[in-house]
C-alpha atoms as a PDB file:
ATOM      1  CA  UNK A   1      26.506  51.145-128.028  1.00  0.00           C
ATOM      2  CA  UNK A   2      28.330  50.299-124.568  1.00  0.00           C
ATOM      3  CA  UNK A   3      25.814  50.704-121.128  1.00  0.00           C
ATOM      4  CA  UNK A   4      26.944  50.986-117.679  1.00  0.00           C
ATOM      5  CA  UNK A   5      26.298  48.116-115.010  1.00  0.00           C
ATOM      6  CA  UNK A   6      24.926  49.967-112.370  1.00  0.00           C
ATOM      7  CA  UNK A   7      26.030  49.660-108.670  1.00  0.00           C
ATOM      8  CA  UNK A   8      24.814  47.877-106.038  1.00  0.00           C
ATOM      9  CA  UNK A   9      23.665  50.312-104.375  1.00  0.00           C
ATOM     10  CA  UNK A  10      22.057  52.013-107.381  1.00  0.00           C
ATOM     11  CA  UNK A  11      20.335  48.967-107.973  1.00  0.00           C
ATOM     12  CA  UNK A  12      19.011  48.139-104.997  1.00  0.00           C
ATOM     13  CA  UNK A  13      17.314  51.321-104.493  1.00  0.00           C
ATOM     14  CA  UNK A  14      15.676  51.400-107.639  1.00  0.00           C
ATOM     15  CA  UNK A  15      14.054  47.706-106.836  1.00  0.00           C
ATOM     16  CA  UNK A  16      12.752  49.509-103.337  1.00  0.00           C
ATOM     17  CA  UNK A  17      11.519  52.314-105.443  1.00  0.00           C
ATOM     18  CA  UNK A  18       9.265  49.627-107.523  1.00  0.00           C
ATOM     19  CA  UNK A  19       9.001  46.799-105.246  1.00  0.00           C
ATOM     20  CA  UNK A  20       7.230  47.042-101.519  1.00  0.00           C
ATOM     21  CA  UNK A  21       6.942  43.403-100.606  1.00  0.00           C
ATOM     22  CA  UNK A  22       8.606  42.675 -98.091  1.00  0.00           C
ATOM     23  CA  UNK A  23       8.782  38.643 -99.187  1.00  0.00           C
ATOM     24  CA  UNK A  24       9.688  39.927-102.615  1.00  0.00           C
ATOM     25  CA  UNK A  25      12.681  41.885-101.339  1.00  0.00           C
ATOM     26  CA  UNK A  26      14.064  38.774 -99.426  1.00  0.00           C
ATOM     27  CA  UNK A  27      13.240  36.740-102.137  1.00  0.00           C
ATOM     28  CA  UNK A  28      15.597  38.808-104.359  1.00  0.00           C
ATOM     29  CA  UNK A  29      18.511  39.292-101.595  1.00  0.00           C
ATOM     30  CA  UNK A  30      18.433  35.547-101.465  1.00  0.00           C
ATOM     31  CA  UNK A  31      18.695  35.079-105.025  1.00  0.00           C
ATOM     32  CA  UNK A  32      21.646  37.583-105.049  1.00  0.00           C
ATOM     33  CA  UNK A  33      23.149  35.716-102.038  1.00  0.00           C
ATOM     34  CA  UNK A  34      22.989  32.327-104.061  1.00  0.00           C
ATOM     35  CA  UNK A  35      24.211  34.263-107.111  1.00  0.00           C
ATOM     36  CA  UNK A  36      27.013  35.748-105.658  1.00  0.00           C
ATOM     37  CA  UNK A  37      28.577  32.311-104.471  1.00  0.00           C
ATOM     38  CA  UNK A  38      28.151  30.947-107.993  1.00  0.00           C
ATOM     39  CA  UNK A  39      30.964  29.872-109.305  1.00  0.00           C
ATOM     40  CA  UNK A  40      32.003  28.864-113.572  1.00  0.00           C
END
């Protein structure tokens, strides 16, 4: 069974489409922002 990673962009509309907080959605960019700068 593979599955596709989706995009971005893909992504991030489908967390607006379920998520209207407007502390929730910085709370996730952050988390993406820390994520994004981790490094193994």
């Amino acid at each position: 069974m593979t599955t596709k990673t989706p995009t971005r962009e893909t992504a991030f509309k489908l967390f607006k489409t379920y998520n209207k907080s407007e502390s929730l959605l910085k709370h996730a960019l952050s988390v993406e922002a820390v994520n994004s700068n981790d490094v193994h």
